[in-house]
N, C-alpha and C. Protein backbone atom coordinates (compact mmCIF):
# COMPACT_ATOMS: atom_id res chain seq x y z
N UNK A 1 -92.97 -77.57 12.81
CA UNK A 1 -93.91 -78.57 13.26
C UNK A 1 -95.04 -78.73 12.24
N UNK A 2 -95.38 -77.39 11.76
CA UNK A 2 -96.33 -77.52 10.41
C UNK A 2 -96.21 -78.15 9.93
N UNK A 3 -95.08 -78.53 9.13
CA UNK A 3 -94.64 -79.38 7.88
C UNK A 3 -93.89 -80.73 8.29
N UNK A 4 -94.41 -81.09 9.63
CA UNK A 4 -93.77 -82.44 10.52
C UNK A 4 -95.17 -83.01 9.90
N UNK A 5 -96.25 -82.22 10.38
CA UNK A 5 -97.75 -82.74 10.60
C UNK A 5 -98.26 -83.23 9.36
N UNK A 6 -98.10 -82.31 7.83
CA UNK A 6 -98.01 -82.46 6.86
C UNK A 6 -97.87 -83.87 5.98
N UNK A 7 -96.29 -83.93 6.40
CA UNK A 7 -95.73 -84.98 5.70
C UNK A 7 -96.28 -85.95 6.71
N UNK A 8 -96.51 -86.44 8.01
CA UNK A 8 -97.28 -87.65 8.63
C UNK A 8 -98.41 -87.87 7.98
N UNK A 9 -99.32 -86.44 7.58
CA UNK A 9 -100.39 -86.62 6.67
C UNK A 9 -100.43 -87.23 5.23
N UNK A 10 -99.71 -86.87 4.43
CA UNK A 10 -99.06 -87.37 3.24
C UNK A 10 -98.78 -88.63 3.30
N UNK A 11 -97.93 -89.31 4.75
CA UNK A 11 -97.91 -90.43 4.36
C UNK A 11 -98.86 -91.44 4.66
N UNK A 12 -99.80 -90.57 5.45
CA UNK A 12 -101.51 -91.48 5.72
C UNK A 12 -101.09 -92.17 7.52
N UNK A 13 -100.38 -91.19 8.02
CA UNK A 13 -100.30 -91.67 9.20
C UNK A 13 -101.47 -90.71 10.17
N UNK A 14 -102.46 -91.18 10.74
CA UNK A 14 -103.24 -90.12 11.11
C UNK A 14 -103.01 -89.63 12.94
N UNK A 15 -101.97 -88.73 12.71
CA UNK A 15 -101.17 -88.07 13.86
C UNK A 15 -100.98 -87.33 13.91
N UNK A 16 -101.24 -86.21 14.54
CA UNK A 16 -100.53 -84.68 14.55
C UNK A 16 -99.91 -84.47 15.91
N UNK A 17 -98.92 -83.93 15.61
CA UNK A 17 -97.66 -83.88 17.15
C UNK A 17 -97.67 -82.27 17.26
N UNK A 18 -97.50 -82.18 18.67
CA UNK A 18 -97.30 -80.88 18.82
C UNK A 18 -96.01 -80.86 20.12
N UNK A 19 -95.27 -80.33 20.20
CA UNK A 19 -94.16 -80.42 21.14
C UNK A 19 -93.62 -78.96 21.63
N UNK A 20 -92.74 -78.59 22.67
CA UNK A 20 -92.33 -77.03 22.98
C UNK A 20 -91.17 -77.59 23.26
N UNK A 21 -90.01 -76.31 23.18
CA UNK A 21 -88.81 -77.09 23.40
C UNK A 21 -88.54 -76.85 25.18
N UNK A 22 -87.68 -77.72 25.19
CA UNK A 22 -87.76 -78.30 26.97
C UNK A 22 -85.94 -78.41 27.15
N UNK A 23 -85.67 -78.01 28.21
CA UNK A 23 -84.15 -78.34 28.44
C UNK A 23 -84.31 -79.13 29.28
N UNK A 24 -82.80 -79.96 29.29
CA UNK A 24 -82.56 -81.39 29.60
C UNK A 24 -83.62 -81.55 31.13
N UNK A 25 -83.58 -80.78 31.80
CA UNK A 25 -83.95 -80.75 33.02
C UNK A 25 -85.69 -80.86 32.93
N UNK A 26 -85.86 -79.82 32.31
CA UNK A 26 -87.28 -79.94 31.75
C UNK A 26 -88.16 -81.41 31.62
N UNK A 27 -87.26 -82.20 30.11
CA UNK A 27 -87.36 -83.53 30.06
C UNK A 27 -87.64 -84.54 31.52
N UNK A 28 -86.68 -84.29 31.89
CA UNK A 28 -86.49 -84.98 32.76
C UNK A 28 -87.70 -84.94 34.00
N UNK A 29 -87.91 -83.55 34.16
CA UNK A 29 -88.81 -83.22 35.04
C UNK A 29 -90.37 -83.82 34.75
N UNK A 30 -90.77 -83.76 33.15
CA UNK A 30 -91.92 -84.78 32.89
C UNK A 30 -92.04 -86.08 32.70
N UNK A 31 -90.43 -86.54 32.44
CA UNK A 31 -90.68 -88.19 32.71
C UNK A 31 -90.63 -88.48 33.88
N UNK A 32 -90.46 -88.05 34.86
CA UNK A 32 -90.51 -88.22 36.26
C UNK A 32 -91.38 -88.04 37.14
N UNK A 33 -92.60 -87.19 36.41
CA UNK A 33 -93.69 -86.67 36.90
C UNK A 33 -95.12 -87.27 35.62
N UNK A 34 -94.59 -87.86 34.64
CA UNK A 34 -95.70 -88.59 34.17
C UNK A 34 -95.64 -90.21 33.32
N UNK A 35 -94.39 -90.31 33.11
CA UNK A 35 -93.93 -91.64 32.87
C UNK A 35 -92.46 -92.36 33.47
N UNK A 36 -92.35 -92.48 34.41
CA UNK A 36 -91.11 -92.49 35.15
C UNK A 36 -90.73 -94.13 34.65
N UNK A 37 -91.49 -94.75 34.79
CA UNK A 37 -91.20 -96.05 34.26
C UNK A 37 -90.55 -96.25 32.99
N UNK A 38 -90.45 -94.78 32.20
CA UNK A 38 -89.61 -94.87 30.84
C UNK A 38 -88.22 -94.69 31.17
N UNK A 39 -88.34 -94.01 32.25
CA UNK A 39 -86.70 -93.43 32.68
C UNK A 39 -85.74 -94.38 32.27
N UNK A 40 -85.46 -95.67 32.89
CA UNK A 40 -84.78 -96.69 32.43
C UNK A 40 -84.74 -97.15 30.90
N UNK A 41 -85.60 -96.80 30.42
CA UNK A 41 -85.37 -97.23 29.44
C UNK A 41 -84.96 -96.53 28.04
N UNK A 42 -85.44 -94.84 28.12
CA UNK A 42 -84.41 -94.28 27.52
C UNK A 42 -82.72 -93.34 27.89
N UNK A 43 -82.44 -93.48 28.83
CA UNK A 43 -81.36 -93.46 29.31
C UNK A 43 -80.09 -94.10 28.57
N UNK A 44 -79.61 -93.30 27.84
CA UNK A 44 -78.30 -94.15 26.69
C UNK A 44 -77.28 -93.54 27.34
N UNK A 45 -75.92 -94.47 28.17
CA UNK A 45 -74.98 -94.14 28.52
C UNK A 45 -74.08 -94.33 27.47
N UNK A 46 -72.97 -93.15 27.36
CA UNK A 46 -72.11 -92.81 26.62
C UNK A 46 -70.97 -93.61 26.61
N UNK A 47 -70.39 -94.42 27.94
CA UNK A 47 -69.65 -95.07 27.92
C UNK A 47 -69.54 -96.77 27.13
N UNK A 48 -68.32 -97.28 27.08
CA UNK A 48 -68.36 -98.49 26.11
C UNK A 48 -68.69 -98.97 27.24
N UNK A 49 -69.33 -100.00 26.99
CA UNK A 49 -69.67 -101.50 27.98
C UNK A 49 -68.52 -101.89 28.77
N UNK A 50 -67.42 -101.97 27.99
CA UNK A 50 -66.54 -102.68 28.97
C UNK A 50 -66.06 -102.09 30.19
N UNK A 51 -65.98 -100.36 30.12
CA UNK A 51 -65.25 -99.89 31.36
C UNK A 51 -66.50 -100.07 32.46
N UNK A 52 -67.52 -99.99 31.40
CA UNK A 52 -69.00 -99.81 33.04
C UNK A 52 -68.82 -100.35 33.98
N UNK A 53 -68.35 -102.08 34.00
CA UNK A 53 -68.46 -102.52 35.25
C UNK A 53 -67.50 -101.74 36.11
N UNK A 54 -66.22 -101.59 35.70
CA UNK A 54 -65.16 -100.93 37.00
C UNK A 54 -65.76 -99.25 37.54
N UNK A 55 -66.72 -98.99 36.40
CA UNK A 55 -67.12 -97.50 36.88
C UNK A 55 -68.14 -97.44 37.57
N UNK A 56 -69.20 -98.47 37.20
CA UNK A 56 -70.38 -98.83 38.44
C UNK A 56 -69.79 -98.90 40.16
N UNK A 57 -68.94 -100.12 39.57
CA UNK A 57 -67.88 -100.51 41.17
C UNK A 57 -67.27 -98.83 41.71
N UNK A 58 -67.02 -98.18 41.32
CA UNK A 58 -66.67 -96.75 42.11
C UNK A 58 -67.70 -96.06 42.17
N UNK A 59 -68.61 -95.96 41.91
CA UNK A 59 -70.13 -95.63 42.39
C UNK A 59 -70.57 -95.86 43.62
N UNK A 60 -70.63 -97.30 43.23
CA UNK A 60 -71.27 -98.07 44.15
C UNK A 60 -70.52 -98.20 45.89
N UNK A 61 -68.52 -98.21 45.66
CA UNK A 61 -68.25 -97.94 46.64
C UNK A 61 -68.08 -96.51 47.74
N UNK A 62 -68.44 -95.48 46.62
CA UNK A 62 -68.36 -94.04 47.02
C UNK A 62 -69.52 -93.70 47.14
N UNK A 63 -70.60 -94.11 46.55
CA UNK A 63 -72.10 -93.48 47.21
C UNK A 63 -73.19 -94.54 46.81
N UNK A 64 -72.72 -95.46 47.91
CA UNK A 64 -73.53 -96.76 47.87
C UNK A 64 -75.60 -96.87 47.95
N UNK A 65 -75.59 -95.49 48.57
CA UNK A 65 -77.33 -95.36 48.49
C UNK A 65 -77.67 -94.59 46.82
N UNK A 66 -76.81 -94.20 46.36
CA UNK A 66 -76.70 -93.47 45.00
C UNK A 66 -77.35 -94.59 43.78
N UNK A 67 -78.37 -94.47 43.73
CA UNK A 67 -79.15 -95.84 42.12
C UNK A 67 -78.98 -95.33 41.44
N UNK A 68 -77.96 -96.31 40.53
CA UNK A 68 -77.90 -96.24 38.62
C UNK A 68 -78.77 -97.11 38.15
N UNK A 69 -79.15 -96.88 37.10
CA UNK A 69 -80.13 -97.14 36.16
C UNK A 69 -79.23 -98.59 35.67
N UNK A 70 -79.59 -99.89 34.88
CA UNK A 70 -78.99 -100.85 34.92
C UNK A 70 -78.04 -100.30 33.46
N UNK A 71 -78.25 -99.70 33.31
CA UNK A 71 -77.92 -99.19 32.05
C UNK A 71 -76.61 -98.02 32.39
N UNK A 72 -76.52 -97.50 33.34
CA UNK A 72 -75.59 -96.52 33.53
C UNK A 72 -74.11 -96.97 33.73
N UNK A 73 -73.18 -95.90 33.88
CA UNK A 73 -72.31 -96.22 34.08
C UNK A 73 -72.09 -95.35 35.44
N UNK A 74 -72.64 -94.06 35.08
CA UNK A 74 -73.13 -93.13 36.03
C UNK A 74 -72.05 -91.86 35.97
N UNK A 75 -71.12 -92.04 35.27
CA UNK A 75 -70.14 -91.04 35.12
C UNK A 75 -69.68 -90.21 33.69
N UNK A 76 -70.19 -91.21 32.90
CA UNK A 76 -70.35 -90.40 31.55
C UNK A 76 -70.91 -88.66 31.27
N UNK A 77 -70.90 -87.88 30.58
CA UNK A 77 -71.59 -86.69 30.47
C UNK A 77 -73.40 -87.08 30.36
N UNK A 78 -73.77 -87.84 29.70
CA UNK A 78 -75.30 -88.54 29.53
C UNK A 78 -75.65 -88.77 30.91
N UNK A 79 -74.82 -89.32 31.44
CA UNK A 79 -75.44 -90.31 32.83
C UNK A 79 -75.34 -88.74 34.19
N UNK A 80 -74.67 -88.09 34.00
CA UNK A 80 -74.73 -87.10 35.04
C UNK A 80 -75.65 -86.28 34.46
N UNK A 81 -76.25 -85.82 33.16
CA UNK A 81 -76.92 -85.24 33.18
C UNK A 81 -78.58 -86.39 33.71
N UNK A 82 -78.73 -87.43 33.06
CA UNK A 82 -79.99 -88.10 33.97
C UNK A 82 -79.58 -87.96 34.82
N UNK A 83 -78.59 -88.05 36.00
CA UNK A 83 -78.17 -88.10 37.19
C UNK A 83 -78.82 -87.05 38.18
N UNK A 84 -78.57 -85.65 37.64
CA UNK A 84 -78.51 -84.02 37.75
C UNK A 84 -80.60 -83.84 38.15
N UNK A 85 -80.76 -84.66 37.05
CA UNK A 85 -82.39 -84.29 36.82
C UNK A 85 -82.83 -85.29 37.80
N UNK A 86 -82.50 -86.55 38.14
CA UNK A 86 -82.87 -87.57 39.20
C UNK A 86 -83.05 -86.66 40.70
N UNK A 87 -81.53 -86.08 40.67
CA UNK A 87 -80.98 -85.66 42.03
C UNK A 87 -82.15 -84.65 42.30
N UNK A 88 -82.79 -83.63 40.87
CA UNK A 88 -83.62 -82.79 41.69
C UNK A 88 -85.29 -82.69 41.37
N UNK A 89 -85.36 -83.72 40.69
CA UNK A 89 -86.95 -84.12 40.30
C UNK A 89 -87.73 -85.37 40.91
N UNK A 90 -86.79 -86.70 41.24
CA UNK A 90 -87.19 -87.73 41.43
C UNK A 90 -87.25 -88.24 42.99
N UNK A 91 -88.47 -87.78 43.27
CA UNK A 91 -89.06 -87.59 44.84
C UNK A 91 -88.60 -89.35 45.31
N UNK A 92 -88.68 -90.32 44.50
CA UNK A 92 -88.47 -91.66 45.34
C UNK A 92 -86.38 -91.64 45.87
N UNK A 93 -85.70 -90.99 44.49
CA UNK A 93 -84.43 -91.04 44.78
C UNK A 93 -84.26 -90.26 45.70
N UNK A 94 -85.17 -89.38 46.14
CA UNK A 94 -84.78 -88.21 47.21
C UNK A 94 -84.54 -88.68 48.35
N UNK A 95 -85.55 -89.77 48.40
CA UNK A 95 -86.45 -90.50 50.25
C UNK A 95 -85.12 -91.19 50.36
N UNK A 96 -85.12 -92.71 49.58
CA UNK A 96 -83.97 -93.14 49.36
C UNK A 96 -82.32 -93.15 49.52
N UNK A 97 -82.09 -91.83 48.89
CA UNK A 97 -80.46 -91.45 48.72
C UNK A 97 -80.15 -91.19 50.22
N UNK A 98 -79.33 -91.26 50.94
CA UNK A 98 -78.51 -90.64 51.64
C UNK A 98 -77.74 -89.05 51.24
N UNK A 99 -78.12 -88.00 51.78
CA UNK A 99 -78.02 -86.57 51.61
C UNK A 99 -76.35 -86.29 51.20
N UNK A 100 -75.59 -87.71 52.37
CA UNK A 100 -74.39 -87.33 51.64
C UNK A 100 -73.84 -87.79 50.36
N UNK A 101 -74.09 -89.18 49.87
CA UNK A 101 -74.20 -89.81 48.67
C UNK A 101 -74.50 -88.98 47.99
N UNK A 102 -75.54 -87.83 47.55
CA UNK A 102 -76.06 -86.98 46.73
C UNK A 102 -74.73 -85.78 46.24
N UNK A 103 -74.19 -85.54 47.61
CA UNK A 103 -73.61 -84.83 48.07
C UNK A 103 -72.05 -85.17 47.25
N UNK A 104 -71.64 -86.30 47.41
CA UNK A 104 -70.40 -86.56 46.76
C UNK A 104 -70.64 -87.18 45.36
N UNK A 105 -71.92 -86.94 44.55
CA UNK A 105 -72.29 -87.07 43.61
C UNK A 105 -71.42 -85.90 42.43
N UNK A 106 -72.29 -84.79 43.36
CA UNK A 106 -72.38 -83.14 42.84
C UNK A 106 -71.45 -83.18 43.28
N UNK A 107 -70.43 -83.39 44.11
CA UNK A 107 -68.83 -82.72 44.31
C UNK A 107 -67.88 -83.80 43.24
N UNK A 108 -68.62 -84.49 43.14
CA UNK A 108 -67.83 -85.59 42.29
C UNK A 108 -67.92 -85.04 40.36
N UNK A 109 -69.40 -84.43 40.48
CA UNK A 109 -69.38 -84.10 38.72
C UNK A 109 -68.96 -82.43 38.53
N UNK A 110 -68.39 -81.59 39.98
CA UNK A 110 -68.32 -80.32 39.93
C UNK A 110 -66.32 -80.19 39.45
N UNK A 111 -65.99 -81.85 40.26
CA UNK A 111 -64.73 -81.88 39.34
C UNK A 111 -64.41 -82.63 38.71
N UNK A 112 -65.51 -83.17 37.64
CA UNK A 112 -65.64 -83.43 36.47
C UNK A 112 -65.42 -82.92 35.71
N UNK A 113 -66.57 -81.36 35.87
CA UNK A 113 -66.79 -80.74 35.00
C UNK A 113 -65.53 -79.64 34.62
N UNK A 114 -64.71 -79.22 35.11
CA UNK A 114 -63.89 -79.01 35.59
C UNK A 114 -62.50 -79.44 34.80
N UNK A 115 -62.91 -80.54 34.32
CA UNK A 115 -62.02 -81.44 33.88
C UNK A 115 -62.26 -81.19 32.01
N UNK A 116 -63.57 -80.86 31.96
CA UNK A 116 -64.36 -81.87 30.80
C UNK A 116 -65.11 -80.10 30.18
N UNK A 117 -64.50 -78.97 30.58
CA UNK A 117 -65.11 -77.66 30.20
C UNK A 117 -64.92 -77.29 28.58
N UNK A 118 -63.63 -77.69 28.18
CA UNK A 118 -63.74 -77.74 26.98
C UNK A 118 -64.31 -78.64 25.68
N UNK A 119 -64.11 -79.66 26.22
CA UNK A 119 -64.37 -80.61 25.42
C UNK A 119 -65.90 -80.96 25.49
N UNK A 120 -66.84 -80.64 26.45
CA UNK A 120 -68.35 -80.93 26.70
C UNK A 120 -69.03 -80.07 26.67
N UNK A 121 -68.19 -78.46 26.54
CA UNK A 121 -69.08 -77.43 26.96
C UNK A 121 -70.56 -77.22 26.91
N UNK A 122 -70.86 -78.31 25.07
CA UNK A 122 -72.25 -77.72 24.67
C UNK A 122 -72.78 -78.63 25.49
N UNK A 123 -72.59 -79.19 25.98
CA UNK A 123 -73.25 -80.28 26.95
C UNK A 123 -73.85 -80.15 28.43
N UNK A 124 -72.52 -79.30 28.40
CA UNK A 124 -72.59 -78.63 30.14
C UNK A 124 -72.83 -77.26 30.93
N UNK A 125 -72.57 -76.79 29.51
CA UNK A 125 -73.17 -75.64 29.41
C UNK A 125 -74.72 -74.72 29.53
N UNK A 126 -74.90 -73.68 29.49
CA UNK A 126 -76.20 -73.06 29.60
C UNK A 126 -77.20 -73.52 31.07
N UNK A 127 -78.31 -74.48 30.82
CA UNK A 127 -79.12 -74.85 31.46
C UNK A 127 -78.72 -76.24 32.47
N UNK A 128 -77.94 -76.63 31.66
CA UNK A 128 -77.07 -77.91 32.71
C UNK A 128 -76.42 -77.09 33.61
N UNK A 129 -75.36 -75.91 33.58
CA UNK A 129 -74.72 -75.55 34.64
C UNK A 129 -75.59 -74.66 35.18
N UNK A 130 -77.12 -74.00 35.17
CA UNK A 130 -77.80 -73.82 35.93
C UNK A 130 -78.27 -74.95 37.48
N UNK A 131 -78.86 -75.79 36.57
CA UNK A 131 -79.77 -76.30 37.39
C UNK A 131 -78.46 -77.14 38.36
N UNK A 132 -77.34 -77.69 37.55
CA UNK A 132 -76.45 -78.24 38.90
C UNK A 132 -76.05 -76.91 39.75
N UNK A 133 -76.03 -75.71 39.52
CA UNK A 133 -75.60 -74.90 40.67
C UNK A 133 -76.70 -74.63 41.30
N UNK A 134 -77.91 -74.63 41.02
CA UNK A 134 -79.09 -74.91 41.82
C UNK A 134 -78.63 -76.32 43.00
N UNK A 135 -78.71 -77.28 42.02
CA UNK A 135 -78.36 -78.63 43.34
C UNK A 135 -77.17 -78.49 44.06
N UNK A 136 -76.70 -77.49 43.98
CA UNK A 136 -75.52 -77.50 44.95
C UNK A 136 -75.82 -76.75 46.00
N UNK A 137 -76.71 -75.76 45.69
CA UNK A 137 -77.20 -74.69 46.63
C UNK A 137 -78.20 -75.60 47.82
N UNK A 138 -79.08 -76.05 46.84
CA UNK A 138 -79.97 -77.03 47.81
C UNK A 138 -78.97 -78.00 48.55
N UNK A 139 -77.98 -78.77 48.40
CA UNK A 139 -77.41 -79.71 49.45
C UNK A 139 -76.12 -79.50 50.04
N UNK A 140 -75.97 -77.79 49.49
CA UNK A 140 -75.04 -77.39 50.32
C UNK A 140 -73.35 -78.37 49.98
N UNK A 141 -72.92 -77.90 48.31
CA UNK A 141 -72.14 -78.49 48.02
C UNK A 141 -71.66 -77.10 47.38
């Protein structure tokens, strides 16, 4: 970070950043608690454009109180992890969701993951498969 601050200095940008590192959940937990209005907008789903619409449509018919971001697809590894941090930080999706919608969310990305252990591990691994076995505990999945 020293030598982040440095070179901003050097180039006459007058900024000094200071940051701690944060896991995904973490993140998530301060845009939700101090800029939530960014949520949407940095949210990059992994999927191509074209399958989104048919993958929204199975969302939408399997856990219809469940909000994607206009941007989601909601099933990608990206989109379940915003998903993961929504499900247990974002007090408006809480009021909102239907307990079981939530519910066949997390049973829905538990055999995902399941699916996707090798190929995503660094993804899904460590602090991601914490905090979703946390949300499973809480809704009893």
């Amino acid at each position: 970070m020293r030598f982040f601050n440095l070179t901003l200095q050097a180039l006459g940008i007058p900024v000094q950043v200071a940051w701690k590192n944060r896991t995904e959940m973490g993140v998530m937990e301060d845009l939700l608690r101090h800029k939530p209005e960014w949520l949407p907008h940095v949210v990059n789903c992994f999927s191509a454009p074209l399958y989104q619409p048919g993958i929204r449509r199975s969302w939408a018919r399997n856990a219809s109180s469940f909000p994607l971001y206009d941007s989601q697809c909601g099933s990608c590894v990206k989109c379940r992890i915003t998903n993961l941090g929504r499900v247990l930080h974002d007090k408006e999706l809480r009021r909102t969701t239907r307990p079981e919608d939530v519910r066949y969310f997390l049973a829905n990305t538990a055999a995902w993951m399941r699916g996707k252990g090798v190929t995503h591990a660094d993804m899904i691994g460590g602090s991601f498969t914490r905090d979703f076995k946390h949300a499973r505990r809480e809704f009893s999945v």
